[in-house]
PDB file of N, CA and C in Angstrom:
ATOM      1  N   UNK A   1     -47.267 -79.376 -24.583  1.00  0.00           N
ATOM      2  CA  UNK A   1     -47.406 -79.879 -25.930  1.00  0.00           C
ATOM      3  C   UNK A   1     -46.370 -80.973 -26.167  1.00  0.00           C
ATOM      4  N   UNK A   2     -46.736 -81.458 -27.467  1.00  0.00           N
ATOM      5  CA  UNK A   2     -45.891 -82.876 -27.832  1.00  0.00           C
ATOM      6  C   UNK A   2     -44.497 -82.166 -28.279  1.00  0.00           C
ATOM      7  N   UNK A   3     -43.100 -83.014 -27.897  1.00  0.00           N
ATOM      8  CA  UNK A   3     -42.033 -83.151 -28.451  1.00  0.00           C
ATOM      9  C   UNK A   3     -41.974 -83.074 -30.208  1.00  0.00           C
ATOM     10  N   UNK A   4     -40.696 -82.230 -30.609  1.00  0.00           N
ATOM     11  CA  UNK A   4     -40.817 -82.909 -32.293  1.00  0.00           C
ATOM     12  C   UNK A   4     -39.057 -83.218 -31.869  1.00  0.00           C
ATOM     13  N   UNK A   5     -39.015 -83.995 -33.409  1.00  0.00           N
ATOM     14  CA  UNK A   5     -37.809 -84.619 -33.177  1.00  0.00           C
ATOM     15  C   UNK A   5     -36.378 -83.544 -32.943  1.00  0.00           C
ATOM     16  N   UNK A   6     -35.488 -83.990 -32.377  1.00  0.00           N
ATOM     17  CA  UNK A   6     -34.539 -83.432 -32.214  1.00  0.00           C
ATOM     18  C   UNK A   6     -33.924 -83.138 -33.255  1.00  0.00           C
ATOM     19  N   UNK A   7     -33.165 -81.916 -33.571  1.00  0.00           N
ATOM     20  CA  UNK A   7     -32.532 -81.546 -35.100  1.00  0.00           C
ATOM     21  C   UNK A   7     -31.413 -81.542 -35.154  1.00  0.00           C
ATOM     22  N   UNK A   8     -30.795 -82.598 -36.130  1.00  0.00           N
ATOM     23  CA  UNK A   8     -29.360 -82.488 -36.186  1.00  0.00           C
ATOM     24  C   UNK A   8     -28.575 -81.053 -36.451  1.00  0.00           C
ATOM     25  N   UNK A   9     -28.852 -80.861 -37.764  1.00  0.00           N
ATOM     26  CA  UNK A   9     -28.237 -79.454 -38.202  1.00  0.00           C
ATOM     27  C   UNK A   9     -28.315 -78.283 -36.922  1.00  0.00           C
ATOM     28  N   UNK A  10     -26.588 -78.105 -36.409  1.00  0.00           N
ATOM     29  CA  UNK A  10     -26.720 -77.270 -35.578  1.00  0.00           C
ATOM     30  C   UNK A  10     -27.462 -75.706 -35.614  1.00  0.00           C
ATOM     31  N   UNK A  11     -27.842 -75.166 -37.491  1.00  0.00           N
ATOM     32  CA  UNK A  11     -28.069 -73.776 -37.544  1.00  0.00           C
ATOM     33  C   UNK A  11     -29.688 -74.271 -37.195  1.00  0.00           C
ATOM     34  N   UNK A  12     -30.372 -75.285 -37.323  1.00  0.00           N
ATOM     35  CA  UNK A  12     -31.932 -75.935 -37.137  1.00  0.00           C
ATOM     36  C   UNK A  12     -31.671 -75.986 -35.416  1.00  0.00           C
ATOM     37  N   UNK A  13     -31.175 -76.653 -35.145  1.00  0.00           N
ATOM     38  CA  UNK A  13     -31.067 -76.814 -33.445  1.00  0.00           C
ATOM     39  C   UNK A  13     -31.332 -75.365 -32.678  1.00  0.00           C
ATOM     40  N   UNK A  14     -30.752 -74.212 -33.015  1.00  0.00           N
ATOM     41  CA  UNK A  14     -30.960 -73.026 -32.632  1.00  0.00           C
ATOM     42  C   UNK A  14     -31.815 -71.966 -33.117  1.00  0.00           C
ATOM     43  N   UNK A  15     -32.999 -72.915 -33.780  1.00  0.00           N
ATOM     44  CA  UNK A  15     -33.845 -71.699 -34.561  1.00  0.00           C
ATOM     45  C   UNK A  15     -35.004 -71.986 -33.834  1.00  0.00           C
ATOM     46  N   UNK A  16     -35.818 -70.935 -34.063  1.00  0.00           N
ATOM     47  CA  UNK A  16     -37.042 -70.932 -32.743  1.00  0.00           C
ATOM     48  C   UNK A  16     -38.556 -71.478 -34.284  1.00  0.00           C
ATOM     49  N   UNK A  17     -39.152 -72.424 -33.886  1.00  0.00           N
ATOM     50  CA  UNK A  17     -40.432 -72.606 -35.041  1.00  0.00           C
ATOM     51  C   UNK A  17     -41.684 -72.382 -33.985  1.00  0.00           C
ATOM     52  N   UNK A  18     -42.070 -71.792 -35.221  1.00  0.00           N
ATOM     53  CA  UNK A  18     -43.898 -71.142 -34.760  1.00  0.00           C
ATOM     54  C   UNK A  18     -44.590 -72.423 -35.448  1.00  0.00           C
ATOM     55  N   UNK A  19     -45.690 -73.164 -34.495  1.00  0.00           N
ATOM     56  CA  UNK A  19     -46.057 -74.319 -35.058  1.00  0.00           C
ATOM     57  C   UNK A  19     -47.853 -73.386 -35.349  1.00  0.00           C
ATOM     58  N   UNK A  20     -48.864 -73.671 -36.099  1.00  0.00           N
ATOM     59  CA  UNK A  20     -49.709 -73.035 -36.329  1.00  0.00           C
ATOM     60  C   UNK A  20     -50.825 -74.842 -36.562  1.00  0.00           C
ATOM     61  N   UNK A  21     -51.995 -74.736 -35.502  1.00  0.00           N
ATOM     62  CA  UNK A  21     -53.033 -75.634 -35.553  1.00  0.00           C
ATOM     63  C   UNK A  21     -54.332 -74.620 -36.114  1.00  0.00           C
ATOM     64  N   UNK A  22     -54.407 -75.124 -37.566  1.00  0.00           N
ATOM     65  CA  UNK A  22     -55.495 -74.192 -38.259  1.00  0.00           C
ATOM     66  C   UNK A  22     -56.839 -74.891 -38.268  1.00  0.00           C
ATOM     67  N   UNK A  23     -57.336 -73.692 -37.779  1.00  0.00           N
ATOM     68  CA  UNK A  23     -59.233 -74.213 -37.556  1.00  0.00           C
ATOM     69  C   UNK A  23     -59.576 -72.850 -38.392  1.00  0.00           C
ATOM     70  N   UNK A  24     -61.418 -72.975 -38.520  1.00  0.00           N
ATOM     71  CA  UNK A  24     -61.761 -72.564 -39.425  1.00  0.00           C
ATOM     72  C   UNK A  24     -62.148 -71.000 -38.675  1.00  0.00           C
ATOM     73  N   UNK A  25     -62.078 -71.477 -37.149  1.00  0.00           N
ATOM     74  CA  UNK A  25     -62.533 -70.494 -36.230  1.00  0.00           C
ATOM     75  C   UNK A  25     -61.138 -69.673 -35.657  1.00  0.00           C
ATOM     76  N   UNK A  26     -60.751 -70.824 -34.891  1.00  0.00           N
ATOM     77  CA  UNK A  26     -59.156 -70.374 -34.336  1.00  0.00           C
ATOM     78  C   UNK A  26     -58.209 -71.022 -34.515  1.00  0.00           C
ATOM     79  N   UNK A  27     -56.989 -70.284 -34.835  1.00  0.00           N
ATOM     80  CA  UNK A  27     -55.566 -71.164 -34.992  1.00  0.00           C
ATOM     81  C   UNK A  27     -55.293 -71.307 -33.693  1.00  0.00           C
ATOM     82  N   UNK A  28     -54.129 -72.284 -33.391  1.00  0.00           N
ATOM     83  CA  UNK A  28     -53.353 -72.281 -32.247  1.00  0.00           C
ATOM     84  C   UNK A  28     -52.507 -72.198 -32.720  1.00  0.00           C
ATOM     85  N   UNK A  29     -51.454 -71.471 -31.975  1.00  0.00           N
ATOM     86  CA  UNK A  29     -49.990 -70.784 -32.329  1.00  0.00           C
ATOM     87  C   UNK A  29     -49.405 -71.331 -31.288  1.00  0.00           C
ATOM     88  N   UNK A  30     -48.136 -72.453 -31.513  1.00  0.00           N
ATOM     89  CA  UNK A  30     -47.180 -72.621 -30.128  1.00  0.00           C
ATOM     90  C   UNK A  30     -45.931 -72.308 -31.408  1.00  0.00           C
ATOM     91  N   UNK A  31     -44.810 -72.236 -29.711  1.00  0.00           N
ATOM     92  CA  UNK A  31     -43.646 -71.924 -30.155  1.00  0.00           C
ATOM     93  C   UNK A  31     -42.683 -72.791 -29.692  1.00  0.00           C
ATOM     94  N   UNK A  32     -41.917 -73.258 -30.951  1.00  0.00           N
ATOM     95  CA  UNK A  32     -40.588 -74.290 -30.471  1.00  0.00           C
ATOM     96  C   UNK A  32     -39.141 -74.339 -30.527  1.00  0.00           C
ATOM     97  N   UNK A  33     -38.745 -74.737 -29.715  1.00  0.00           N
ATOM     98  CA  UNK A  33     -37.516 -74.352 -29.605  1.00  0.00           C
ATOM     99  C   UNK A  33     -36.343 -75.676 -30.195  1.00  0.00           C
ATOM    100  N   UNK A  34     -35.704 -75.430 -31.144  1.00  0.00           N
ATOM    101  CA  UNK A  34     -34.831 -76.711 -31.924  1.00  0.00           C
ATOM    102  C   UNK A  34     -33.877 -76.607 -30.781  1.00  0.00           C
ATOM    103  N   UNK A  35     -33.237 -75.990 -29.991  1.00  0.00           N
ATOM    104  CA  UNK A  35     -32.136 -76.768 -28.761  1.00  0.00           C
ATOM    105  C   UNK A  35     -32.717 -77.433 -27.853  1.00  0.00           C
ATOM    106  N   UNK A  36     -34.042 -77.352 -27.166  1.00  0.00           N
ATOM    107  CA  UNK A  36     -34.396 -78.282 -26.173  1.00  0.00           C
ATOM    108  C   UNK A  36     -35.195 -79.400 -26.766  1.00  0.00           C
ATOM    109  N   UNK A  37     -35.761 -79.111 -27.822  1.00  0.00           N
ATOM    110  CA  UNK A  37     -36.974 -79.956 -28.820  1.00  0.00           C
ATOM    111  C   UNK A  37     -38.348 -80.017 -28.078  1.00  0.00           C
ATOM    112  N   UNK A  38     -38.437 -78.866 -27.720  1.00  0.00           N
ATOM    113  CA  UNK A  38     -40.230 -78.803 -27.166  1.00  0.00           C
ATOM    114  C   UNK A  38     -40.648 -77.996 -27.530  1.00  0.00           C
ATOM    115  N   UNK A  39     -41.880 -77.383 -27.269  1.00  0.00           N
ATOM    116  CA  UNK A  39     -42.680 -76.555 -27.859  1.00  0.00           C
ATOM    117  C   UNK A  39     -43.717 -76.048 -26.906  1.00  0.00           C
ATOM    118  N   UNK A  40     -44.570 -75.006 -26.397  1.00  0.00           N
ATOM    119  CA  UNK A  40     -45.429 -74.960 -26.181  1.00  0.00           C
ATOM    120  C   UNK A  40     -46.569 -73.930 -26.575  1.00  0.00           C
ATOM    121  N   UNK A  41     -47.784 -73.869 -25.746  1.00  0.00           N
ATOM    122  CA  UNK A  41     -48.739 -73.059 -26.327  1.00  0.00           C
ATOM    123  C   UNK A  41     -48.665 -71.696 -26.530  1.00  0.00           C
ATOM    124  N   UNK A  42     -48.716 -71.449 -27.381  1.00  0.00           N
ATOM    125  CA  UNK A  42     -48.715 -69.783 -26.822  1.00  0.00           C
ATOM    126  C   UNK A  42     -49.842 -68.554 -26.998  1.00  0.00           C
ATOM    127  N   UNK A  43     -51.007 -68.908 -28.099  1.00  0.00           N
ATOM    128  CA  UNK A  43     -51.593 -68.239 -27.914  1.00  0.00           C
ATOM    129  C   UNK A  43     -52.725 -68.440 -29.085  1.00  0.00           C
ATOM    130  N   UNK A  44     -53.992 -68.065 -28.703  1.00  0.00           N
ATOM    131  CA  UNK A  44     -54.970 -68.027 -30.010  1.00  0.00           C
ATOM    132  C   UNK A  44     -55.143 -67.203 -30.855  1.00  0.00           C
ATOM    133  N   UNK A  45     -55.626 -67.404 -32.338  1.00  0.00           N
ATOM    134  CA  UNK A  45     -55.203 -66.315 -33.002  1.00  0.00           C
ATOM    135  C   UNK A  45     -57.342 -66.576 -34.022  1.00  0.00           C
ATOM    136  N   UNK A  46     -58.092 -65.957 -33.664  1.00  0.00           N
ATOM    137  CA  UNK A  46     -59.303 -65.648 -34.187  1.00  0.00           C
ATOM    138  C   UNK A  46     -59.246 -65.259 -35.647  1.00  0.00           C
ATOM    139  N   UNK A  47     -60.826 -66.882 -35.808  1.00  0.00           N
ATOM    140  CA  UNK A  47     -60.793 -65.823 -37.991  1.00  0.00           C
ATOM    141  C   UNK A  47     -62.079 -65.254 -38.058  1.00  0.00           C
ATOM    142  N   UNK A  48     -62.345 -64.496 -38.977  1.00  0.00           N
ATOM    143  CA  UNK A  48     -63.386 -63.981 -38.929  1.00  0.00           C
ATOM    144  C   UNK A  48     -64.081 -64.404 -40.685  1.00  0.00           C
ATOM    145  N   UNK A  49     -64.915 -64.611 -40.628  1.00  0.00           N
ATOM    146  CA  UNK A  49     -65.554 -65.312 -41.481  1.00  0.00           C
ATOM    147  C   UNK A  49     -64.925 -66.671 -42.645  1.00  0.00           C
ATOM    148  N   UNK A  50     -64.317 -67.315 -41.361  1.00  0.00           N
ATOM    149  CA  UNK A  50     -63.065 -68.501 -41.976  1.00  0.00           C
ATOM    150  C   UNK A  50     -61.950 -67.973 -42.754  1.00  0.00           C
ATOM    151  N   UNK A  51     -61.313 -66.689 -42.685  1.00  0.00           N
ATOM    152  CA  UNK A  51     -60.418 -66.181 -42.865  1.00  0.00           C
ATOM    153  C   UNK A  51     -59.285 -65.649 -41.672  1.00  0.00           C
ATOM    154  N   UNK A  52     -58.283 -66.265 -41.928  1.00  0.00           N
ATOM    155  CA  UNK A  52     -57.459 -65.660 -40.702  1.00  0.00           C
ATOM    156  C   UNK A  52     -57.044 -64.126 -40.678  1.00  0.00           C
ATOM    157  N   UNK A  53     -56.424 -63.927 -39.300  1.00  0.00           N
ATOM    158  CA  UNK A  53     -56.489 -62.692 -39.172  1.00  0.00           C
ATOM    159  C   UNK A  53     -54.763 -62.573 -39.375  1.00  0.00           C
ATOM    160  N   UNK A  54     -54.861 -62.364 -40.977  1.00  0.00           N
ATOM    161  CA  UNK A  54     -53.175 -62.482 -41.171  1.00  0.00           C
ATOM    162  C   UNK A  54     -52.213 -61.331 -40.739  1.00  0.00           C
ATOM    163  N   UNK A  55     -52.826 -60.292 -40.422  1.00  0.00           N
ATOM    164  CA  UNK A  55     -51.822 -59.039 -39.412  1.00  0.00           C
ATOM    165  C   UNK A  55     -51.134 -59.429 -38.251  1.00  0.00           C
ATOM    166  N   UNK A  56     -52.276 -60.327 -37.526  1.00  0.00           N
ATOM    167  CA  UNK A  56     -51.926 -60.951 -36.190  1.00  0.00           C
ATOM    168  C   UNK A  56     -51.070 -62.063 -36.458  1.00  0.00           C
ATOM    169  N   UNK A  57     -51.405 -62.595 -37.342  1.00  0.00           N
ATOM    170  CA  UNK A  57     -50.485 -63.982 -37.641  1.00  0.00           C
ATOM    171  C   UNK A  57     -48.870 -63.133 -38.285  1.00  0.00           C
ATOM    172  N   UNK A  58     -49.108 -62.276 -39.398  1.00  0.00           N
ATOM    173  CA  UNK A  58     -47.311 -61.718 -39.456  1.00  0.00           C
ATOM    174  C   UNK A  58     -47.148 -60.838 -38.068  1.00  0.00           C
ATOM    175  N   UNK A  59     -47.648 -60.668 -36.957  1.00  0.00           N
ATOM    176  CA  UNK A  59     -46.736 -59.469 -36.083  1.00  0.00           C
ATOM    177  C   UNK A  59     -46.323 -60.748 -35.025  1.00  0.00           C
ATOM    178  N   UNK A  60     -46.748 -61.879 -34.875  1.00  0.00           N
ATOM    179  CA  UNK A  60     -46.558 -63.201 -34.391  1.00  0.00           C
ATOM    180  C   UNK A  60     -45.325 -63.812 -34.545  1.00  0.00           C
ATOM    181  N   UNK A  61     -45.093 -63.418 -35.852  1.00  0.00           N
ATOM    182  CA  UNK A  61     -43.895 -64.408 -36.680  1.00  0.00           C
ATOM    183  C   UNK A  61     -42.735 -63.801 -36.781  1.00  0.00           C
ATOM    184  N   UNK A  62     -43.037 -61.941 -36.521  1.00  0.00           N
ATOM    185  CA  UNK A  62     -41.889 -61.199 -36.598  1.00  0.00           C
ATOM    186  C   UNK A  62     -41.532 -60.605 -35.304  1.00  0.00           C
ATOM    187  N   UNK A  63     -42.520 -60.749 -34.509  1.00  0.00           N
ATOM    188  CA  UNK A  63     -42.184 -60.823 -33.068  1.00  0.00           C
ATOM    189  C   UNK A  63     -41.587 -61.880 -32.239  1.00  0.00           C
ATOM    190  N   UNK A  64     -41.311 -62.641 -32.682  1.00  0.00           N
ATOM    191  CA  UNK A  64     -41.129 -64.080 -32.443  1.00  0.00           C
ATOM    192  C   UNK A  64     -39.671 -64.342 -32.837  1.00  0.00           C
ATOM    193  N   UNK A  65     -39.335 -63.830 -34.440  1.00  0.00           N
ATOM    194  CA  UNK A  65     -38.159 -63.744 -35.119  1.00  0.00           C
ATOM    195  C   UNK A  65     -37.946 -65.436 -35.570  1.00  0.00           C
ATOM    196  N   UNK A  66     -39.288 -65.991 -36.161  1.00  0.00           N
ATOM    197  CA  UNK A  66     -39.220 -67.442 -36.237  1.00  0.00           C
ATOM    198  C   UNK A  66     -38.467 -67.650 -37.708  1.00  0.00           C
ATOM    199  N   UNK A  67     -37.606 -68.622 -37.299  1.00  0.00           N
ATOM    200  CA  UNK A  67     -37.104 -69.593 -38.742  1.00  0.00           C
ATOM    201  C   UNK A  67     -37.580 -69.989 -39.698  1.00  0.00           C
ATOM    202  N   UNK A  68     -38.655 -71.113 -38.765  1.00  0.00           N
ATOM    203  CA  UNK A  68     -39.470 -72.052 -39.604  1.00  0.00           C
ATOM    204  C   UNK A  68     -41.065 -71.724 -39.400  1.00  0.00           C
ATOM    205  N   UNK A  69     -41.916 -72.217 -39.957  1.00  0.00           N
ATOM    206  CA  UNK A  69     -43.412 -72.604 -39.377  1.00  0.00           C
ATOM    207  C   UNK A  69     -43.689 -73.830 -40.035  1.00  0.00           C
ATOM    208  N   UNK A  70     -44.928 -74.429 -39.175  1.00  0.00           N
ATOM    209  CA  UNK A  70     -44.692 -75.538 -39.342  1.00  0.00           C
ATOM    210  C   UNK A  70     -46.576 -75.066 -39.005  1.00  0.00           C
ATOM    211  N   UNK A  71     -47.267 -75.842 -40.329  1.00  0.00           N
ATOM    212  CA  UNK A  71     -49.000 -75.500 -40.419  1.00  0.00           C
ATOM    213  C   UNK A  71     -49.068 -76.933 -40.563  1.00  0.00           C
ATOM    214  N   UNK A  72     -50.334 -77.111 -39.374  1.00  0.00           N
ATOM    215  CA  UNK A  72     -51.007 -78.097 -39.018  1.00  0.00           C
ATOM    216  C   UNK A  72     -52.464 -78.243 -39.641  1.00  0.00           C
ATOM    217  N   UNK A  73     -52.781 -79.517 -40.097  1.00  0.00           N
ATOM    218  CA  UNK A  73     -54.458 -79.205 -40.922  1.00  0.00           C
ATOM    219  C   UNK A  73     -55.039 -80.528 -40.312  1.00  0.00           C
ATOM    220  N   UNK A  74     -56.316 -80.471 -39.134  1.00  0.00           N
ATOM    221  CA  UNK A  74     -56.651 -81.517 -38.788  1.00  0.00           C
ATOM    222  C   UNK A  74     -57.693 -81.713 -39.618  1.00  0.00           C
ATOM    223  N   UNK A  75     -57.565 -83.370 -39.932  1.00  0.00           N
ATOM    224  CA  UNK A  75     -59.074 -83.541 -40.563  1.00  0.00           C
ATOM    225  C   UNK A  75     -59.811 -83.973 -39.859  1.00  0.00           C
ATOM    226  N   UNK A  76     -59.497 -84.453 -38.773  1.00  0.00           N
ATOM    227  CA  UNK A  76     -60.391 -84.892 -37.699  1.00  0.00           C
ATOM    228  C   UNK A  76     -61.004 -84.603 -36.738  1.00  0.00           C
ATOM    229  N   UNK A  77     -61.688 -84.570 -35.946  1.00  0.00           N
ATOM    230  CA  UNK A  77     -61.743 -83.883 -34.204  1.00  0.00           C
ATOM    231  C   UNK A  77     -62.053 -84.765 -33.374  1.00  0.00           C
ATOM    232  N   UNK A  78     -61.861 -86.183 -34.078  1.00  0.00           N
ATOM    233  CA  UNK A  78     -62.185 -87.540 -33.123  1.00  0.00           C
ATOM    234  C   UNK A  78     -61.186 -87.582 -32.496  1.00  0.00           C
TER     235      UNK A  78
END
């Protein structure tokens, strides 16, 4: 996955962000890391009648022990 910018604030530099790509079907869930500034995939998360499956999405976020999230909304698919 793509780079995000590097974070000054050292308590941001060491916090882990759950990035979330929301579809109507499936999210994509990657995870990033503010000391190296990358991120990658980590896993799909299924909706069921265009509703997410928000159990899976909080045991994600607390399994994870994430800082930030960071929700993605494409309008496109070109």
């Amino acid at each position: 996955m793509d780079q995000f910018p590097v974070m000054e604030n050292s308590r941001m530099r060491n916090s882990r962000v759950l990035g979330f790509d929301y579809g109507q079907v499936r999210i994509g869930v990657a995870v990033g890391n503010g000391a190296t500034g990358t991120a990658e995939a980590l896993t799909t998360v299924r909706s069921k009648n265009k509703i997410p499956d928000w159990q899976q999405l909080d045991k994600l976020i607390r399994e994870w022990k994430a800082s930030r999230l960071v929700v993605g909304l494409p309008l496109s698919m070109a």
